[in-house]
Each structure stands twice: as C-alpha cells, then as structure tokens.
PDB file of N, CA and C in Angstrom:
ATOM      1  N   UNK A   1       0.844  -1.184   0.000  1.00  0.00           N
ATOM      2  CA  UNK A   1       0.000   0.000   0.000  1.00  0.00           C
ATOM      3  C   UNK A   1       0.887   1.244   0.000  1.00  0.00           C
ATOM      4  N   UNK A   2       0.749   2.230  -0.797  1.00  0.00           N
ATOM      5  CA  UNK A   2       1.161   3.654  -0.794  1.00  0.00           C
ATOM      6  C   UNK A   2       0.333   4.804  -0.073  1.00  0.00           C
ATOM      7  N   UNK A   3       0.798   5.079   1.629  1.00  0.00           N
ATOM      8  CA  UNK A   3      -0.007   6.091   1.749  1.00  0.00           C
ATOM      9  C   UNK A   3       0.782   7.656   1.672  1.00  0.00           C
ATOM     10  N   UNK A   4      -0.050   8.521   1.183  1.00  0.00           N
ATOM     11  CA  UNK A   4       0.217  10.093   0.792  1.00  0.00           C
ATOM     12  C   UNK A   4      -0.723  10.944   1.435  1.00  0.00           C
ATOM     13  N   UNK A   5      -0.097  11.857   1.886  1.00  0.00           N
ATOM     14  CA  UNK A   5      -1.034  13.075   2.579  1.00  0.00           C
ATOM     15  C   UNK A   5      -0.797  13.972   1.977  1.00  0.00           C
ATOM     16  N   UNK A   6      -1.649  15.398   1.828  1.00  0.00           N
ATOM     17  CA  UNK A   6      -1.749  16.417   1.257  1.00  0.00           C
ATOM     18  C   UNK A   6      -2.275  17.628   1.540  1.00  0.00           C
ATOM     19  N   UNK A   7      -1.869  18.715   1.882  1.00  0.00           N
ATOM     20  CA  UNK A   7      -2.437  20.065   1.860  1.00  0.00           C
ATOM     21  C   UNK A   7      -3.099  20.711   1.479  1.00  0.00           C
ATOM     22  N   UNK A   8      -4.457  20.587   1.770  1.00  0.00           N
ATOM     23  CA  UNK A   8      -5.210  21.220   0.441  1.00  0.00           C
ATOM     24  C   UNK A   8      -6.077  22.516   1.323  1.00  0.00           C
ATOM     25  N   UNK A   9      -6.151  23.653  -0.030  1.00  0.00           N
ATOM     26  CA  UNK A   9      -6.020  24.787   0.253  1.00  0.00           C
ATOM     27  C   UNK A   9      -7.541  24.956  -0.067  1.00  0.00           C
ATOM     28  N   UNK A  10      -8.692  25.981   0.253  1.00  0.00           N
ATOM     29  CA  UNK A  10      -9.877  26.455   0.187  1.00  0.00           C
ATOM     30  C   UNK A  10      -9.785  26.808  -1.619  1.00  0.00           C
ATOM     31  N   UNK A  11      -8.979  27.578  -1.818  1.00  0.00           N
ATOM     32  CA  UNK A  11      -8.997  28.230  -3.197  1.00  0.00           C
ATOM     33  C   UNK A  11      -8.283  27.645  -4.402  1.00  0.00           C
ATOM     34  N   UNK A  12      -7.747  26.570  -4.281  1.00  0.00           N
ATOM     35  CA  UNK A  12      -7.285  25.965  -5.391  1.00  0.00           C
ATOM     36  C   UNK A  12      -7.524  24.379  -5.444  1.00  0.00           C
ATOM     37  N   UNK A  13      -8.090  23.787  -6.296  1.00  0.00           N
ATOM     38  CA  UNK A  13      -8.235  22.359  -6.298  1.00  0.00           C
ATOM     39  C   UNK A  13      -6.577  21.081  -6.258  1.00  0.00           C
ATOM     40  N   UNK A  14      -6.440  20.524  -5.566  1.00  0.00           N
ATOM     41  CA  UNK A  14      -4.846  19.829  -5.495  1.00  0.00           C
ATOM     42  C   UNK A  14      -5.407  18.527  -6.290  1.00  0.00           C
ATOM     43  N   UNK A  15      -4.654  18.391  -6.500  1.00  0.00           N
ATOM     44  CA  UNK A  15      -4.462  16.596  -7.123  1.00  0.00           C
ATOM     45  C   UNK A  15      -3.937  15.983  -6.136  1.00  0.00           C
ATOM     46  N   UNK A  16      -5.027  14.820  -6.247  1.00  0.00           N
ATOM     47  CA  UNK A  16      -4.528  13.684  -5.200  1.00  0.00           C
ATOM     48  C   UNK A  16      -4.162  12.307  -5.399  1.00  0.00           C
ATOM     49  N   UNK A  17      -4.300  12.247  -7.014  1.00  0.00           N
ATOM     50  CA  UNK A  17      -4.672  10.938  -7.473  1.00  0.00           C
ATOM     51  C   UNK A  17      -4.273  11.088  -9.198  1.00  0.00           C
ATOM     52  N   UNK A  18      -2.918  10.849  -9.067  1.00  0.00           N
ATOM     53  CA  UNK A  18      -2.731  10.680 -10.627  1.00  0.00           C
ATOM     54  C   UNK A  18      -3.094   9.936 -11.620  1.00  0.00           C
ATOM     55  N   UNK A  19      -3.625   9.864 -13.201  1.00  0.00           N
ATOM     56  CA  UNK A  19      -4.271   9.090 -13.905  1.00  0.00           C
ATOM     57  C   UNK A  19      -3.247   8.094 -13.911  1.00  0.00           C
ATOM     58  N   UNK A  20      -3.952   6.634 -13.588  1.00  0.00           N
ATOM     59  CA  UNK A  20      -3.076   5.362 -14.502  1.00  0.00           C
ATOM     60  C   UNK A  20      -3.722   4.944 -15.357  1.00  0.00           C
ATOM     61  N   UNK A  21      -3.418   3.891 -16.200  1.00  0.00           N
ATOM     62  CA  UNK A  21      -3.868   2.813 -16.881  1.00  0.00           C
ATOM     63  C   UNK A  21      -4.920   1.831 -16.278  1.00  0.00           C
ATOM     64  N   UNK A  22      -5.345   1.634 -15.350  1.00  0.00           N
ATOM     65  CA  UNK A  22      -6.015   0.841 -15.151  1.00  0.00           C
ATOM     66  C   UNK A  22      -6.911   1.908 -13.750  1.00  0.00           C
ATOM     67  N   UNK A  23      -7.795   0.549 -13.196  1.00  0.00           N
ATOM     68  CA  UNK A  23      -8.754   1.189 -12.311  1.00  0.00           C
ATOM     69  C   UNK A  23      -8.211   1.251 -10.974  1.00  0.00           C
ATOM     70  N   UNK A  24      -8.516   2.260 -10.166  1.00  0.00           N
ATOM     71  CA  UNK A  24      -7.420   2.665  -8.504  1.00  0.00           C
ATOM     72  C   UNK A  24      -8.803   2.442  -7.840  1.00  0.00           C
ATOM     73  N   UNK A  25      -8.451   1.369  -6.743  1.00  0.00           N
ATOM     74  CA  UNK A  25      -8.817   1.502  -5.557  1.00  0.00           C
ATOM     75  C   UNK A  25      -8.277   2.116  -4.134  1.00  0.00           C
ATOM     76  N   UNK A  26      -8.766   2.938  -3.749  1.00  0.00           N
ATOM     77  CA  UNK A  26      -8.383   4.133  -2.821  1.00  0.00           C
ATOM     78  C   UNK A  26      -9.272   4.535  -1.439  1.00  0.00           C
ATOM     79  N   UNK A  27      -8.562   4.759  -0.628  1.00  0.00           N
ATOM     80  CA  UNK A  27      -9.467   5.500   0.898  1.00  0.00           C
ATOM     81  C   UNK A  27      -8.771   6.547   0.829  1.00  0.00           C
ATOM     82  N   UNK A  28      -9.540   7.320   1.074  1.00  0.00           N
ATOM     83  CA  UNK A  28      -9.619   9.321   1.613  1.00  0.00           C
ATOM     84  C   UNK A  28     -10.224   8.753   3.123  1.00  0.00           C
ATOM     85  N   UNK A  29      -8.779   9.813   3.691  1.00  0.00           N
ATOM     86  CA  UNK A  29      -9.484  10.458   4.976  1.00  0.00           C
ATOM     87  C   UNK A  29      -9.490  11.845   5.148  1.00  0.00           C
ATOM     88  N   UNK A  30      -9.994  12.328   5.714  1.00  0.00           N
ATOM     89  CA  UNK A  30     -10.068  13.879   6.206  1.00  0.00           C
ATOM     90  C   UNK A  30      -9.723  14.370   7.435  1.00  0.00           C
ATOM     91  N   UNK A  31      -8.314  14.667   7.295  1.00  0.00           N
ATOM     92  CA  UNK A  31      -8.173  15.178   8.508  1.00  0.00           C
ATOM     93  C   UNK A  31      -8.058  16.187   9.374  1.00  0.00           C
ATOM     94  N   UNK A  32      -8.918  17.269   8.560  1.00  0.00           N
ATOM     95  CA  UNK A  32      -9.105  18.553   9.142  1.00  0.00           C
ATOM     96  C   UNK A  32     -10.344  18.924   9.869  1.00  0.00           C
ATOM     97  N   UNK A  33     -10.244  19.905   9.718  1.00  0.00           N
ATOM     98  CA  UNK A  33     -11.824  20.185  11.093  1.00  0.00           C
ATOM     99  C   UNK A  33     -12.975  20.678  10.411  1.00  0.00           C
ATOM    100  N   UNK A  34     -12.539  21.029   8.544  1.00  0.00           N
ATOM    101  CA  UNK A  34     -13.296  21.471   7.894  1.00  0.00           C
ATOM    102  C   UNK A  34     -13.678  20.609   6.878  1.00  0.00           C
ATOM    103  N   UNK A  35     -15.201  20.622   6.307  1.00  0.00           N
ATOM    104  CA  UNK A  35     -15.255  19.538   5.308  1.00  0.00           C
ATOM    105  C   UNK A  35     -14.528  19.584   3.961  1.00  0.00           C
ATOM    106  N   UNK A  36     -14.346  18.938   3.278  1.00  0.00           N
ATOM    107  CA  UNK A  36     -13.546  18.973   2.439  1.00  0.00           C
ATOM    108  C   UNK A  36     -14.055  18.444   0.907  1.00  0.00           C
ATOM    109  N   UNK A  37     -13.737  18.324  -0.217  1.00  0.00           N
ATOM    110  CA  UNK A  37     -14.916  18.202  -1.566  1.00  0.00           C
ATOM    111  C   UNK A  37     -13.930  17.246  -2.035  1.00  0.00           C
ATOM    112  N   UNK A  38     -13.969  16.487  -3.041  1.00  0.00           N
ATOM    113  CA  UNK A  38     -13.481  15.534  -4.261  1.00  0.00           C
ATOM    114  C   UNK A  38     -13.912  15.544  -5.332  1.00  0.00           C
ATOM    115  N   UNK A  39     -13.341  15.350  -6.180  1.00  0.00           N
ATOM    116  CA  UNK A  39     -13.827  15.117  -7.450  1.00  0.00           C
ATOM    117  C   UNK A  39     -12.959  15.554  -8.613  1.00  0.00           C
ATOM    118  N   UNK A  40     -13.029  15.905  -9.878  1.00  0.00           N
ATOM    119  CA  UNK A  40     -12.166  16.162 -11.170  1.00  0.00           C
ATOM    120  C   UNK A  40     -11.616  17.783 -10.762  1.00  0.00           C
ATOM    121  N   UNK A  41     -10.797  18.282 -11.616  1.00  0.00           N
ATOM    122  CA  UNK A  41     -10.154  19.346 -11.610  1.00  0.00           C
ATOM    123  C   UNK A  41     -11.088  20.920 -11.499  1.00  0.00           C
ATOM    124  N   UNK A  42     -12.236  20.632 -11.884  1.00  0.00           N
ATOM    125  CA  UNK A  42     -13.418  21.539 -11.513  1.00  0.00           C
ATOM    126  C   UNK A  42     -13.931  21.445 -10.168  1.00  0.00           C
ATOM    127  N   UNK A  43     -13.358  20.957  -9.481  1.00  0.00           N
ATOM    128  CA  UNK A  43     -13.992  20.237  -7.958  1.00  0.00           C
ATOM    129  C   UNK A  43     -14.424  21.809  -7.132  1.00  0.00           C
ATOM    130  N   UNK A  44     -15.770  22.077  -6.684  1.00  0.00           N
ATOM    131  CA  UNK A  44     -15.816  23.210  -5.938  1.00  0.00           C
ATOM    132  C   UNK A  44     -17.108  22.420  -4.626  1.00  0.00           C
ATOM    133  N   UNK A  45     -17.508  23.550  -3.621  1.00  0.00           N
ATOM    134  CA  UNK A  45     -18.045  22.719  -2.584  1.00  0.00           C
ATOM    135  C   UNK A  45     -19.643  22.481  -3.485  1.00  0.00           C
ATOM    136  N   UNK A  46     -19.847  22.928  -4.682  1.00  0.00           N
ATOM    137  CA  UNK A  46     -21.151  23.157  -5.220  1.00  0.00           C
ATOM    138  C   UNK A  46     -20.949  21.659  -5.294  1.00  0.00           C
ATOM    139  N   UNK A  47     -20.312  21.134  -6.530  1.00  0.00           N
ATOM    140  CA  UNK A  47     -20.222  19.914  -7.550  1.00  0.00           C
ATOM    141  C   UNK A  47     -18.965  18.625  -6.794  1.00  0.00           C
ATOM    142  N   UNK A  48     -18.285  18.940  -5.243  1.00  0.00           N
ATOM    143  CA  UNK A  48     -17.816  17.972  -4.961  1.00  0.00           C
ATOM    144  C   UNK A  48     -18.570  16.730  -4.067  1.00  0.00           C
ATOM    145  N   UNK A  49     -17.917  16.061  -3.827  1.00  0.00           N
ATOM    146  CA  UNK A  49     -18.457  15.089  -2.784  1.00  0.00           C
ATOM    147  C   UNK A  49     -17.909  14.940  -1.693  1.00  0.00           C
ATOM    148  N   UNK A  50     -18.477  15.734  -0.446  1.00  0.00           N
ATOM    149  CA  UNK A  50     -18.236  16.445   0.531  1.00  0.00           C
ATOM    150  C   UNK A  50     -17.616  15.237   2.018  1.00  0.00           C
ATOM    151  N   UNK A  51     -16.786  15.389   2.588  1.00  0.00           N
ATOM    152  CA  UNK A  51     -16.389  14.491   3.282  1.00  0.00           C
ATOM    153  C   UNK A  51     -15.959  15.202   4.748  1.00  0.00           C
ATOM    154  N   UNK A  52     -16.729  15.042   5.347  1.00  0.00           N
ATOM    155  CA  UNK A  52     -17.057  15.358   7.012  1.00  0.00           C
ATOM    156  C   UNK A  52     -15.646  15.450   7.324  1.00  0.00           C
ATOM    157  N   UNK A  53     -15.303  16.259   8.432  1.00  0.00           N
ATOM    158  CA  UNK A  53     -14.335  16.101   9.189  1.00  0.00           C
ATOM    159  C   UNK A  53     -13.876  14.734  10.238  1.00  0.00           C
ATOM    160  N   UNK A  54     -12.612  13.899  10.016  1.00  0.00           N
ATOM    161  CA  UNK A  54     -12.367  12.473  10.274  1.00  0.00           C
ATOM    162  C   UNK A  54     -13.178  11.141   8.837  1.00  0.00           C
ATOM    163  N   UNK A  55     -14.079  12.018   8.345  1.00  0.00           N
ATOM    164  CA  UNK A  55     -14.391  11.292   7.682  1.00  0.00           C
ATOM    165  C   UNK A  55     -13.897   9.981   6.850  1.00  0.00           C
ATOM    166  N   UNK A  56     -14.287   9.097   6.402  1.00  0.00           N
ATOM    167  CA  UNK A  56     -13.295   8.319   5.391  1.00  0.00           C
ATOM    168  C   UNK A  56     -13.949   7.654   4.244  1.00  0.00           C
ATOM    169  N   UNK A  57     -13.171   7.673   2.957  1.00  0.00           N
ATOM    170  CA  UNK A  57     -14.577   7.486   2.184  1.00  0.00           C
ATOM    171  C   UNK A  57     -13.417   6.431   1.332  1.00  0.00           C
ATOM    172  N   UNK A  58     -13.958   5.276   0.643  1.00  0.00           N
ATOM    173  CA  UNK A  58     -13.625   4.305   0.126  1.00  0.00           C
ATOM    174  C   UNK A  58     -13.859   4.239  -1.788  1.00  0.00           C
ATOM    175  N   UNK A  59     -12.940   4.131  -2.753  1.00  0.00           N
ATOM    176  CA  UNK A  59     -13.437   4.891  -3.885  1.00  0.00           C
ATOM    177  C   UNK A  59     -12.704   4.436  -5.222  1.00  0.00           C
ATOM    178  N   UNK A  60     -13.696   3.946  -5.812  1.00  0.00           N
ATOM    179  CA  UNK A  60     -12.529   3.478  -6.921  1.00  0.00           C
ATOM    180  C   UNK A  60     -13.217   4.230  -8.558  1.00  0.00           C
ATOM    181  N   UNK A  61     -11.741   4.654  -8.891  1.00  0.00           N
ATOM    182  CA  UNK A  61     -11.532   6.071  -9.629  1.00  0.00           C
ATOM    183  C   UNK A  61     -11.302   5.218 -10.707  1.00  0.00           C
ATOM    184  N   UNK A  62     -11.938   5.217 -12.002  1.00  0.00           N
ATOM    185  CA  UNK A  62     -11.977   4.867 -13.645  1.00  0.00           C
ATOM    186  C   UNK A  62     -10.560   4.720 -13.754  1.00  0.00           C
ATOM    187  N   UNK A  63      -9.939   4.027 -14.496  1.00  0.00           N
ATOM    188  CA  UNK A  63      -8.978   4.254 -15.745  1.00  0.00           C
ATOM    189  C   UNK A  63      -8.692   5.763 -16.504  1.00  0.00           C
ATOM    190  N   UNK A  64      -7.532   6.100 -16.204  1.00  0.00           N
ATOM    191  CA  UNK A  64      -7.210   7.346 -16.678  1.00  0.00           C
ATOM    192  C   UNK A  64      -8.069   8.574 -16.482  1.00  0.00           C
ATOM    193  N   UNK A  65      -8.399   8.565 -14.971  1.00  0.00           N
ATOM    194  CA  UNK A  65      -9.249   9.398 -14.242  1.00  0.00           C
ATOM    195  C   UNK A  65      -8.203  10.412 -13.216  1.00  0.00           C
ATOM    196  N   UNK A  66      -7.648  11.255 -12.846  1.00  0.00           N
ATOM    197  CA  UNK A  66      -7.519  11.799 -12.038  1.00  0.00           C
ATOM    198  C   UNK A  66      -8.061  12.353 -10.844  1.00  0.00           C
ATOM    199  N   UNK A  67      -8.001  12.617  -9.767  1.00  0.00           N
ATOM    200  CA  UNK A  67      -8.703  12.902  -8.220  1.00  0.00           C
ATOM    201  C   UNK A  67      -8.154  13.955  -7.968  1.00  0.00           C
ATOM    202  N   UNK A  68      -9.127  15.498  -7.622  1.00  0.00           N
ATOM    203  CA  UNK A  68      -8.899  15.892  -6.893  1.00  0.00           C
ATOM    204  C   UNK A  68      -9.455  16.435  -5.783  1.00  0.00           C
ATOM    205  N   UNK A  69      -8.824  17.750  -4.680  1.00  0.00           N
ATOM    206  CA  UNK A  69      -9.826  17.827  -3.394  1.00  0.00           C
ATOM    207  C   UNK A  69      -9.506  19.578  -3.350  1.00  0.00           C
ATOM    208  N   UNK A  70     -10.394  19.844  -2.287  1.00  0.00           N
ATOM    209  CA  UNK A  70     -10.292  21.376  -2.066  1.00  0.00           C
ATOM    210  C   UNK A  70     -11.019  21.552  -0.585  1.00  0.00           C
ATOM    211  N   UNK A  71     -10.721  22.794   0.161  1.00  0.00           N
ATOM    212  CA  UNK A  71     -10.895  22.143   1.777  1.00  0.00           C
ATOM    213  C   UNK A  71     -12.313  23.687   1.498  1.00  0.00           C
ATOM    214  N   UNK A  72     -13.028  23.337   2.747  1.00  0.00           N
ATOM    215  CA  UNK A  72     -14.404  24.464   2.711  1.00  0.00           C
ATOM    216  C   UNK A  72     -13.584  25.732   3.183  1.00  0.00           C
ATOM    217  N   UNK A  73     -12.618  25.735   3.926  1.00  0.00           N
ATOM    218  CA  UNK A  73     -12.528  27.406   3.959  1.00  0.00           C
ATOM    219  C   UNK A  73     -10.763  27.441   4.614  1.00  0.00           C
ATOM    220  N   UNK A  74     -10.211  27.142   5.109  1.00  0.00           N
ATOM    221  CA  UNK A  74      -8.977  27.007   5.218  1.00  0.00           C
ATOM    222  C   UNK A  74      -8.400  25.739   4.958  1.00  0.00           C
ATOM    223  N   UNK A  75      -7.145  26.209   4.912  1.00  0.00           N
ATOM    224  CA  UNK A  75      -5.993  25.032   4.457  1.00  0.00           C
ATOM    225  C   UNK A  75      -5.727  23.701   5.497  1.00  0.00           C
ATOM    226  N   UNK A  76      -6.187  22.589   5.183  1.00  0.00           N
ATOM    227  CA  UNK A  76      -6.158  21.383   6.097  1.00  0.00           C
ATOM    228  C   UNK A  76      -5.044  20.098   5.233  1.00  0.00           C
ATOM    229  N   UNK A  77      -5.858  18.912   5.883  1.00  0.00           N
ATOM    230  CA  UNK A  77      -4.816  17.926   5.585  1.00  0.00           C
ATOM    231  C   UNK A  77      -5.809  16.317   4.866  1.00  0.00           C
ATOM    232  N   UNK A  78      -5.250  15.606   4.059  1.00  0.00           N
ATOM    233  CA  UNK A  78      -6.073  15.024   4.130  1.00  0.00           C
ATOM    234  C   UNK A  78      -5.497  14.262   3.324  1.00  0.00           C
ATOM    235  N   UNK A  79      -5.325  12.199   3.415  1.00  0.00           N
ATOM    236  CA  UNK A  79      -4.965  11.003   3.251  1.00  0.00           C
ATOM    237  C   UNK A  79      -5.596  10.199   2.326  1.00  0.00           C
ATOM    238  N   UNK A  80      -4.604  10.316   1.564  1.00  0.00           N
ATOM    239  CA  UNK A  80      -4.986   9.144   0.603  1.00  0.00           C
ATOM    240  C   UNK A  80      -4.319   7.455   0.705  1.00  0.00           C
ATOM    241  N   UNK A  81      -4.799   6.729   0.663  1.00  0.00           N
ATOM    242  CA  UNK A  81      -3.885   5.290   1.109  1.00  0.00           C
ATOM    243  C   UNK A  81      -4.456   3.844  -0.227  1.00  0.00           C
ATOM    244  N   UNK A  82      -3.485   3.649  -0.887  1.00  0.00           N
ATOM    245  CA  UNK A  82      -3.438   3.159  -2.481  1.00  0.00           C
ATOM    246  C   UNK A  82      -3.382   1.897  -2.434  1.00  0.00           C
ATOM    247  N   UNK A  83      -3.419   1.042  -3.380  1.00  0.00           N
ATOM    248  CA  UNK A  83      -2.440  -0.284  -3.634  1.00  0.00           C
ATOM    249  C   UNK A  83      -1.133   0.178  -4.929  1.00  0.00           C
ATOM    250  N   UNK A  84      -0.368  -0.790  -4.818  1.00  0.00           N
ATOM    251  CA  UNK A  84       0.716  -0.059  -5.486  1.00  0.00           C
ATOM    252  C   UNK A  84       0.404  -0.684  -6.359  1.00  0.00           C
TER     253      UNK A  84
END
C-alpha cells in the first residue's frame, strides 16, 4: 500500500490521485476540522463530494481518471492510502 497526505487549500483544487492505466482503488481520509470536496479538476463545494471532518470514504476512480480535493474554507490535511 502507498499512503500520501496532502495540503489542500480552500482556493485551489490539489491533485490527489494521478491518472493510470487501469482502475485505482483508494481510501480518503479527512483530517481537518473542515469539510472537504473531491472530485475532477473543476472540484468546488457546489459539484464535490463532501467528506465530514475524520471522515473516510472508500473509492474506486476509472482508468485514466484523475482525483482531486479542495478544503471548505482554510488550508487542512487530508490522506490518501493506495495499492501499489
């Protein structure tokens, strides 16, 4: 397993999840105090899929799909954990 954590900021969407070739099975956690969104490079709190604070969400991302996240109002932290 590959786990990665990440900084993600209110105002810019991060990548969390680079496209491969095949299909990624993945857990997000959230480890900030604020909720936090997912989804493609357009990700905002309108159109993401919102993940509670501690939350953990289980997720498997298409073939040549990318992931990303954006936090509701300040800069938090938040875990991604892969198969290699």
């Amino acid at each position: 397993m590959i786990s990665e954590s990440f900084t993600i900021a209110p105002d810019t969407a991060t990548k969390i999840l680079d496209s491969q070739n095949f299909e990624q099975h993945i857990y997000i956690h959230n480890n900030h105090s604020n909720k936090m969104y997912v989804g493609g490079s357009n990700v905002t709190a309108i159109n993401g899929l919102h993940l509670d604070n501690g939350e953990m969400l289980e997720i498997r991302i298409p073939q040549d799909n990318e992931l990303y996240a954006i936090s509701e109002s300040s800069s938090g932290g938040i875990s991604v954990v892969r198969p290699r």
